[in-house]
PDB file of N, CA and C in Angstrom:
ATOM      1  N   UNK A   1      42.983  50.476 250.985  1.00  0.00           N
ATOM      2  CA  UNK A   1      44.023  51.459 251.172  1.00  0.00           C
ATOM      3  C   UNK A   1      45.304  51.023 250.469  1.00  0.00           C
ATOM      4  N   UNK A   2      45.442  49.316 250.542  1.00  0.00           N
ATOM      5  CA  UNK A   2      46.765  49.346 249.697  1.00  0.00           C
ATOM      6  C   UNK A   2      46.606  49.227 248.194  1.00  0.00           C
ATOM      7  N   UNK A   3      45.913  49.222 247.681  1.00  0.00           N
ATOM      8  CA  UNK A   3      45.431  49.496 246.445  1.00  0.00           C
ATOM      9  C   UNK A   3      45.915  51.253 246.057  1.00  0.00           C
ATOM     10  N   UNK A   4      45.063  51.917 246.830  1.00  0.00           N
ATOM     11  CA  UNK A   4      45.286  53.010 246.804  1.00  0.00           C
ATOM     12  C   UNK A   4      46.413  53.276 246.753  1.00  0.00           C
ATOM     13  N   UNK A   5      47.329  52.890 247.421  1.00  0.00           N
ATOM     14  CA  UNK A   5      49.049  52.992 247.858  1.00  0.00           C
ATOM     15  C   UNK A   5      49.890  52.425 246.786  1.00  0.00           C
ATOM     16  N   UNK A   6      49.171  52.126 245.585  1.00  0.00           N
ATOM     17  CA  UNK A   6      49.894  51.275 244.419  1.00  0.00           C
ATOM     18  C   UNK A   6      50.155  49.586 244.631  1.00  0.00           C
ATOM     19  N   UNK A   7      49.742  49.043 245.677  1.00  0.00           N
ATOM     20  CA  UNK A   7      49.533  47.719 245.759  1.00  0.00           C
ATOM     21  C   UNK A   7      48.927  46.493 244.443  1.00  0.00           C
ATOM     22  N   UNK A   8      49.541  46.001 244.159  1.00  0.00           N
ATOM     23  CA  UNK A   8      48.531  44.930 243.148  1.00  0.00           C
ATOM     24  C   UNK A   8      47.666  43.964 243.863  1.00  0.00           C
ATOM     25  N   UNK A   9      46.661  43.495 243.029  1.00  0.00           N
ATOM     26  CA  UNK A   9      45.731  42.819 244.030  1.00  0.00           C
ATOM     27  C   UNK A   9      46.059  41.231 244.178  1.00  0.00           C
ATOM     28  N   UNK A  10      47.297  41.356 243.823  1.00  0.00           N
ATOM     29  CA  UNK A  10      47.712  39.941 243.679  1.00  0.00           C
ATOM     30  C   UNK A  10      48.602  39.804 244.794  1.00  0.00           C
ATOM     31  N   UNK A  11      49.518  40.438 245.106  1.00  0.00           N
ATOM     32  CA  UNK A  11      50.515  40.965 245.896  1.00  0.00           C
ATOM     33  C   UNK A  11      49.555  40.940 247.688  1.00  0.00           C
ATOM     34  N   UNK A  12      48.303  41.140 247.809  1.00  0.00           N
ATOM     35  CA  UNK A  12      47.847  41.312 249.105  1.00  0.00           C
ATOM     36  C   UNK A  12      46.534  40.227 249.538  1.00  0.00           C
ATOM     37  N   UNK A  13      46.144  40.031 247.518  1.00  0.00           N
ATOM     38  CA  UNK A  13      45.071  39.288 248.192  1.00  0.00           C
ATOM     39  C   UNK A  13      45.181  37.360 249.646  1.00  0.00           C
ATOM     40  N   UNK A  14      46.095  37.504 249.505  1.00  0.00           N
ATOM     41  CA  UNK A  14      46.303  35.924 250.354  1.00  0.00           C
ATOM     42  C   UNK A  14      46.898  36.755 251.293  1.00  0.00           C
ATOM     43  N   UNK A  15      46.639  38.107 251.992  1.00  0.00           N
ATOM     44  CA  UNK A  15      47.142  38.248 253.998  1.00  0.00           C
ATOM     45  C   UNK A  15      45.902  37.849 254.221  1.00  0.00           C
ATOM     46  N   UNK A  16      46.182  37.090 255.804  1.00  0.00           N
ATOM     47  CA  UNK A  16      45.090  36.868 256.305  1.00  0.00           C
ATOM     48  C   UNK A  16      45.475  37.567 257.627  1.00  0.00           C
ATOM     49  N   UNK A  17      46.440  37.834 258.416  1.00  0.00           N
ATOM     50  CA  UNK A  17      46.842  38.311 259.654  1.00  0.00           C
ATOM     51  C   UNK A  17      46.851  39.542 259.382  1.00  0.00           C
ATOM     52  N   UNK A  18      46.781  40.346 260.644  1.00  0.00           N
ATOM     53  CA  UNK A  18      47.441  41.899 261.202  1.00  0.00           C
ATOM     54  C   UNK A  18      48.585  41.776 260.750  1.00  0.00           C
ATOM     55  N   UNK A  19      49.408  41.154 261.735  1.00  0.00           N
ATOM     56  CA  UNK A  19      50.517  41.686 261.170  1.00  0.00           C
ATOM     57  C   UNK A  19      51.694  41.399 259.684  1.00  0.00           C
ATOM     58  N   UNK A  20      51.166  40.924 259.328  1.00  0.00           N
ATOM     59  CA  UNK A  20      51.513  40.855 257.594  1.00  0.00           C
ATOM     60  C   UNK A  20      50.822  41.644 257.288  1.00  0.00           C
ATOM     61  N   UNK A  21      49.757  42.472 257.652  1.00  0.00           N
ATOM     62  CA  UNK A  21      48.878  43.662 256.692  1.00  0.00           C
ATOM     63  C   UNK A  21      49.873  44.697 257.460  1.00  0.00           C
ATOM     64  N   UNK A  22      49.724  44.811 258.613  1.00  0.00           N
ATOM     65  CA  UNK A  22      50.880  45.957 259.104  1.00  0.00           C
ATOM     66  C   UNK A  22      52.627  46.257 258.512  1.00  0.00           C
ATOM     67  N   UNK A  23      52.416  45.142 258.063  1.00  0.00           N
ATOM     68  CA  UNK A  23      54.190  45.278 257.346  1.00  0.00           C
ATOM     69  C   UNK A  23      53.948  45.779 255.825  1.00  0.00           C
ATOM     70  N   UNK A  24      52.903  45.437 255.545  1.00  0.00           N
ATOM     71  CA  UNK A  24      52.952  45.329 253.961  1.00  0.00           C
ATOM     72  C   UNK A  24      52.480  46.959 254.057  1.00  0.00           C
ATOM     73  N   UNK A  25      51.872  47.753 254.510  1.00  0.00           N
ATOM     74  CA  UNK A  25      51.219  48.518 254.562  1.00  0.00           C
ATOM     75  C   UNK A  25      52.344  49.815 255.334  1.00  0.00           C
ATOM     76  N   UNK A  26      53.425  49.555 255.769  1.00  0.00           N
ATOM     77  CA  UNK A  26      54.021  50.351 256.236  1.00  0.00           C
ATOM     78  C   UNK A  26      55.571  50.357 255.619  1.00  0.00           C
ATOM     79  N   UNK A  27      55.947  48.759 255.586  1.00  0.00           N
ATOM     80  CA  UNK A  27      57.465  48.715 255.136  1.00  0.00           C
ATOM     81  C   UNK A  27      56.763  48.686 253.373  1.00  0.00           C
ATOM     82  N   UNK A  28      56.089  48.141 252.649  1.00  0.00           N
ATOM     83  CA  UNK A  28      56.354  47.897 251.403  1.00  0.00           C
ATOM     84  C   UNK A  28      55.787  49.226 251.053  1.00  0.00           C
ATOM     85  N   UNK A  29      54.899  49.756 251.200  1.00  0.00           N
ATOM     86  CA  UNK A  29      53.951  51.028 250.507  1.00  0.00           C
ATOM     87  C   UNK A  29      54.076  51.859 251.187  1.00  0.00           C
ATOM     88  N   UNK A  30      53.859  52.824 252.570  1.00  0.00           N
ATOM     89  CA  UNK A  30      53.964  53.739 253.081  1.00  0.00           C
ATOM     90  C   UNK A  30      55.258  54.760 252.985  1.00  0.00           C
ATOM     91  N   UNK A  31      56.320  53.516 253.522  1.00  0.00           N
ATOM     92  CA  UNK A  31      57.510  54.156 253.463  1.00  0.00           C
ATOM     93  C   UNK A  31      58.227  54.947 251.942  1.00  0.00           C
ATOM     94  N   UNK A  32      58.083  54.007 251.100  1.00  0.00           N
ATOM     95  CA  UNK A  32      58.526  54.768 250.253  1.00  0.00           C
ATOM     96  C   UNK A  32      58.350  56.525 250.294  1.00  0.00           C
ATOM     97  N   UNK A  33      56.689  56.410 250.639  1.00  0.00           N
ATOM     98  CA  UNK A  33      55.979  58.332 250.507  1.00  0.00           C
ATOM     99  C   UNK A  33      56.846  58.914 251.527  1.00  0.00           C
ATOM    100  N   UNK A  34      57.075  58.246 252.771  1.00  0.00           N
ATOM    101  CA  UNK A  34      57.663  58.902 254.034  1.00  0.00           C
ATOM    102  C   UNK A  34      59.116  59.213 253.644  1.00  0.00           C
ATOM    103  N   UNK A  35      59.699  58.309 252.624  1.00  0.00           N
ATOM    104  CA  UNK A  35      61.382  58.753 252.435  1.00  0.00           C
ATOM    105  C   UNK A  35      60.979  60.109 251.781  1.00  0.00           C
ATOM    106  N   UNK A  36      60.459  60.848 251.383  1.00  0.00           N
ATOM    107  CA  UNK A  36      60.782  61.383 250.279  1.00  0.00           C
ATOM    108  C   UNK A  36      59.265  62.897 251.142  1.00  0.00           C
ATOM    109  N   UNK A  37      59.463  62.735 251.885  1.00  0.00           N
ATOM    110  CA  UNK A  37      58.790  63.290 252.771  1.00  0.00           C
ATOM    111  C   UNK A  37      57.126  63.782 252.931  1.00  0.00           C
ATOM    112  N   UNK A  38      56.727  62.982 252.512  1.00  0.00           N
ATOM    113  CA  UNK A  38      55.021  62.563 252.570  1.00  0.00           C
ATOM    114  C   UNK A  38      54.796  62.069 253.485  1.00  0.00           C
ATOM    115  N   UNK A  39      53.700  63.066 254.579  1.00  0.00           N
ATOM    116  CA  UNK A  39      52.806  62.555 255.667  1.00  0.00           C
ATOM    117  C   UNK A  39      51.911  61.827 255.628  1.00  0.00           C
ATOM    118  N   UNK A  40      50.947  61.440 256.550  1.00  0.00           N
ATOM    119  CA  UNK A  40      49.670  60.263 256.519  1.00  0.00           C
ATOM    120  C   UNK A  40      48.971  61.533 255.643  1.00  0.00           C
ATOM    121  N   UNK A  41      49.197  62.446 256.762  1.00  0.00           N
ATOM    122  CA  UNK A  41      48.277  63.732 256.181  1.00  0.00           C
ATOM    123  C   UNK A  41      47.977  64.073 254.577  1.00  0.00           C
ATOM    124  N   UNK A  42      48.966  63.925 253.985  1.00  0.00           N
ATOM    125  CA  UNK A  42      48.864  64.571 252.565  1.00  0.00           C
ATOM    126  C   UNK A  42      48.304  63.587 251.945  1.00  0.00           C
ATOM    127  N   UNK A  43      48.548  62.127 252.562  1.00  0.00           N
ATOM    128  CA  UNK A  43      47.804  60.805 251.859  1.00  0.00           C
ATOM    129  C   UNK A  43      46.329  61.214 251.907  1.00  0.00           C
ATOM    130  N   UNK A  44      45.947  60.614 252.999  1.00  0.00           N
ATOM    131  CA  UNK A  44      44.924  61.241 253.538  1.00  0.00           C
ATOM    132  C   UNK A  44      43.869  62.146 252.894  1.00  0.00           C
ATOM    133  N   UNK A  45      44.473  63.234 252.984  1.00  0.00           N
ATOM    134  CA  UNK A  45      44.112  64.237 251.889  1.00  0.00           C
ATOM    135  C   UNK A  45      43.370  64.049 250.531  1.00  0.00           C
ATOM    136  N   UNK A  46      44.186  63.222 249.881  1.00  0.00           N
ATOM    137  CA  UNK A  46      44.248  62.934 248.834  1.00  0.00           C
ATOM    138  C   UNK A  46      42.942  61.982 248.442  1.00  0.00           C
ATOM    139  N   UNK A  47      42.973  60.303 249.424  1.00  0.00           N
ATOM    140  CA  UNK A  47      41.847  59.796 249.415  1.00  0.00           C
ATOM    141  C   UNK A  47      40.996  59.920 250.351  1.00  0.00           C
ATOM    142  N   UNK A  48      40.847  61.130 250.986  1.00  0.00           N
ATOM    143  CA  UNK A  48      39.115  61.604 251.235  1.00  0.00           C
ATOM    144  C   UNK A  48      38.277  62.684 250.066  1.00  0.00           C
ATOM    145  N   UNK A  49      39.223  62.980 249.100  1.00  0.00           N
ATOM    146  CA  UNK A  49      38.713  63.972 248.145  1.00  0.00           C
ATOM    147  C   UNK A  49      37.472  63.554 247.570  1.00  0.00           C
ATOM    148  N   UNK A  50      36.369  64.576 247.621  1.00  0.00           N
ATOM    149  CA  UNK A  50      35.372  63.835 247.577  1.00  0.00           C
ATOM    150  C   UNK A  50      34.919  64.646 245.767  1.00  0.00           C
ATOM    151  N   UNK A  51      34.003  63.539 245.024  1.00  0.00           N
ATOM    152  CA  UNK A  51      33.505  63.549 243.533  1.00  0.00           C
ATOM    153  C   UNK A  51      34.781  63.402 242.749  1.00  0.00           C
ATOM    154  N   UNK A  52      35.695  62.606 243.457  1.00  0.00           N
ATOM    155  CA  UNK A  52      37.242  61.755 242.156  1.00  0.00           C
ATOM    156  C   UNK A  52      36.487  60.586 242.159  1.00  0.00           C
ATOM    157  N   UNK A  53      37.124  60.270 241.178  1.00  0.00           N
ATOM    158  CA  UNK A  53      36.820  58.740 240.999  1.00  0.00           C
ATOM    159  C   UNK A  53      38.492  57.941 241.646  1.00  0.00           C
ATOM    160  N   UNK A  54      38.327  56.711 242.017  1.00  0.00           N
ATOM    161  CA  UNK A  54      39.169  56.063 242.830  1.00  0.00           C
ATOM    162  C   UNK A  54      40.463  56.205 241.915  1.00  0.00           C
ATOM    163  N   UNK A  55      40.792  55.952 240.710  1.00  0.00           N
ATOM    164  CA  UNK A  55      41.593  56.287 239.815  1.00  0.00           C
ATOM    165  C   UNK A  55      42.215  57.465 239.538  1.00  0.00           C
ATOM    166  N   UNK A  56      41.615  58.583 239.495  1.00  0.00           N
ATOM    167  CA  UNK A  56      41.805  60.123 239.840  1.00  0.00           C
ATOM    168  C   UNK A  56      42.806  59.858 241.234  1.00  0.00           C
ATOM    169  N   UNK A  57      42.604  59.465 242.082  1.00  0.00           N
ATOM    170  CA  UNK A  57      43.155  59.507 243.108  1.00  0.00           C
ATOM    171  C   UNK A  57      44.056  59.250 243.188  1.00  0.00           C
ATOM    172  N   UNK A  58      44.341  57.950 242.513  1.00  0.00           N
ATOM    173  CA  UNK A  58      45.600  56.997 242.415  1.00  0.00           C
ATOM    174  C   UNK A  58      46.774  57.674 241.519  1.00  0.00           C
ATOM    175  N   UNK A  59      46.212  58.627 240.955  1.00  0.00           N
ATOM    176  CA  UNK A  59      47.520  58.956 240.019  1.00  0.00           C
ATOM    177  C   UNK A  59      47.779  60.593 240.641  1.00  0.00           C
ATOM    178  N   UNK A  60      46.480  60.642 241.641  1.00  0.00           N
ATOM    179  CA  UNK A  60      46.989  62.171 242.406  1.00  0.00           C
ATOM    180  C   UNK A  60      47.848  61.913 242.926  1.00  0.00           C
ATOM    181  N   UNK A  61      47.902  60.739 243.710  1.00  0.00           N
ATOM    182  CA  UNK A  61      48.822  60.303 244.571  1.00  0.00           C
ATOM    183  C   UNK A  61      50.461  59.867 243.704  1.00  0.00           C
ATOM    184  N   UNK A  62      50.067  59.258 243.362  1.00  0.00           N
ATOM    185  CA  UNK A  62      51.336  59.197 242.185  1.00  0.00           C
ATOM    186  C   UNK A  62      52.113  60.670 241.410  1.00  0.00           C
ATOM    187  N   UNK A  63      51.262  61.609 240.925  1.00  0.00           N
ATOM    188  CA  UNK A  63      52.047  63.032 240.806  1.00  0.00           C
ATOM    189  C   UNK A  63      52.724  63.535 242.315  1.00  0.00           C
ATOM    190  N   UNK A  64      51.907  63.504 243.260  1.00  0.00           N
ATOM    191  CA  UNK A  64      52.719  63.833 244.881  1.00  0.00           C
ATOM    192  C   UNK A  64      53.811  62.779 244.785  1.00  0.00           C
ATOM    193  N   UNK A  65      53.871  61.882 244.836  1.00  0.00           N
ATOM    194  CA  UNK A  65      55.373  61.294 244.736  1.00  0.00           C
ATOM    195  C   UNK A  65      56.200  61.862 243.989  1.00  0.00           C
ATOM    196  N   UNK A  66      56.155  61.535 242.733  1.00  0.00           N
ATOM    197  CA  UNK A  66      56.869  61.984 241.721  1.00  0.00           C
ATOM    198  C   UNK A  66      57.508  63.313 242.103  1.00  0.00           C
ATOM    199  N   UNK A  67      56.657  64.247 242.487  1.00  0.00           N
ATOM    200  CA  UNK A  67      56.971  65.300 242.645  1.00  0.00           C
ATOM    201  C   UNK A  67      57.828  65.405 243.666  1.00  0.00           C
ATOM    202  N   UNK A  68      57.705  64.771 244.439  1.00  0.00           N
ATOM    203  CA  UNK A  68      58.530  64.745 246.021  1.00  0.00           C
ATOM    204  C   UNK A  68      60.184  64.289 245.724  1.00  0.00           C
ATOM    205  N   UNK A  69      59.916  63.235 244.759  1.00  0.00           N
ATOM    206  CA  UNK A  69      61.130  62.475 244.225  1.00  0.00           C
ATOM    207  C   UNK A  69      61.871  63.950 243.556  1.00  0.00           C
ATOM    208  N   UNK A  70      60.978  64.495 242.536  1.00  0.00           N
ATOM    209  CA  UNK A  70      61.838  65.695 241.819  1.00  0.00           C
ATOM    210  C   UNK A  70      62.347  66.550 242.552  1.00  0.00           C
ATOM    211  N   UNK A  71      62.152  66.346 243.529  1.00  0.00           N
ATOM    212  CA  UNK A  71      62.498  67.598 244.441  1.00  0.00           C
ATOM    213  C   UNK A  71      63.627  67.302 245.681  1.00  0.00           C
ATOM    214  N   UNK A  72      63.394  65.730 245.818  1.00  0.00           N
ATOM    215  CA  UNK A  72      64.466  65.580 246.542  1.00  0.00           C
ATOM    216  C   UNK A  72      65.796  65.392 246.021  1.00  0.00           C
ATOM    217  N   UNK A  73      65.784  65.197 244.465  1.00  0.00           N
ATOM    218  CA  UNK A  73      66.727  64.967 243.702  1.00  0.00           C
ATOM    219  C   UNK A  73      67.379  66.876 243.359  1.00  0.00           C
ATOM    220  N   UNK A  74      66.834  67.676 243.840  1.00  0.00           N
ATOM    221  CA  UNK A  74      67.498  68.838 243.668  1.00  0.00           C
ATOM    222  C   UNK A  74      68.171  69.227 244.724  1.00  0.00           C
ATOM    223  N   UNK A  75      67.953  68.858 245.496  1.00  0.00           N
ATOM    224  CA  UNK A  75      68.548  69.284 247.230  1.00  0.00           C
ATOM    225  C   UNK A  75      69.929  68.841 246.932  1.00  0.00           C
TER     226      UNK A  75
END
């Protein structure tokens, strides 16, 4: 999932605890989507889509940001 979330695999591979996966997974990657007003839901969404390839996904997810960003920058 943090892969999915734009994580590098360098950046996560040495957690070994909960709660260092719970921080990394909420303060470093989640939040960003949540400022800018992205639910679990729309995540979610996104990686259960089924016949993408994992990559497809990653940059679906990445246009929903972007987009969220463009939009909060008009308000």
């Amino acid at each position: 999932m943090l892969l999915f979330l734009g994580a590098k695999y360098e950046d996560i591979a040495d957690v070994k605890d909960i709660d260092t996966l719970l921080y990394k997974v909420y303060y470093e990657y989640y939040l960003p989507f949540a400022k800018y007003g992205i639910d679990v839901r729309a995540i979610k969404g996104i990686y259960n889509t089924k016949g993408t390839s994992f990559k497809e996904k990653q940059i679906a997810l990445q246009v929903l940001l972007c987009e969220s960003k463009d939009k909060e920058l008009i308000k």
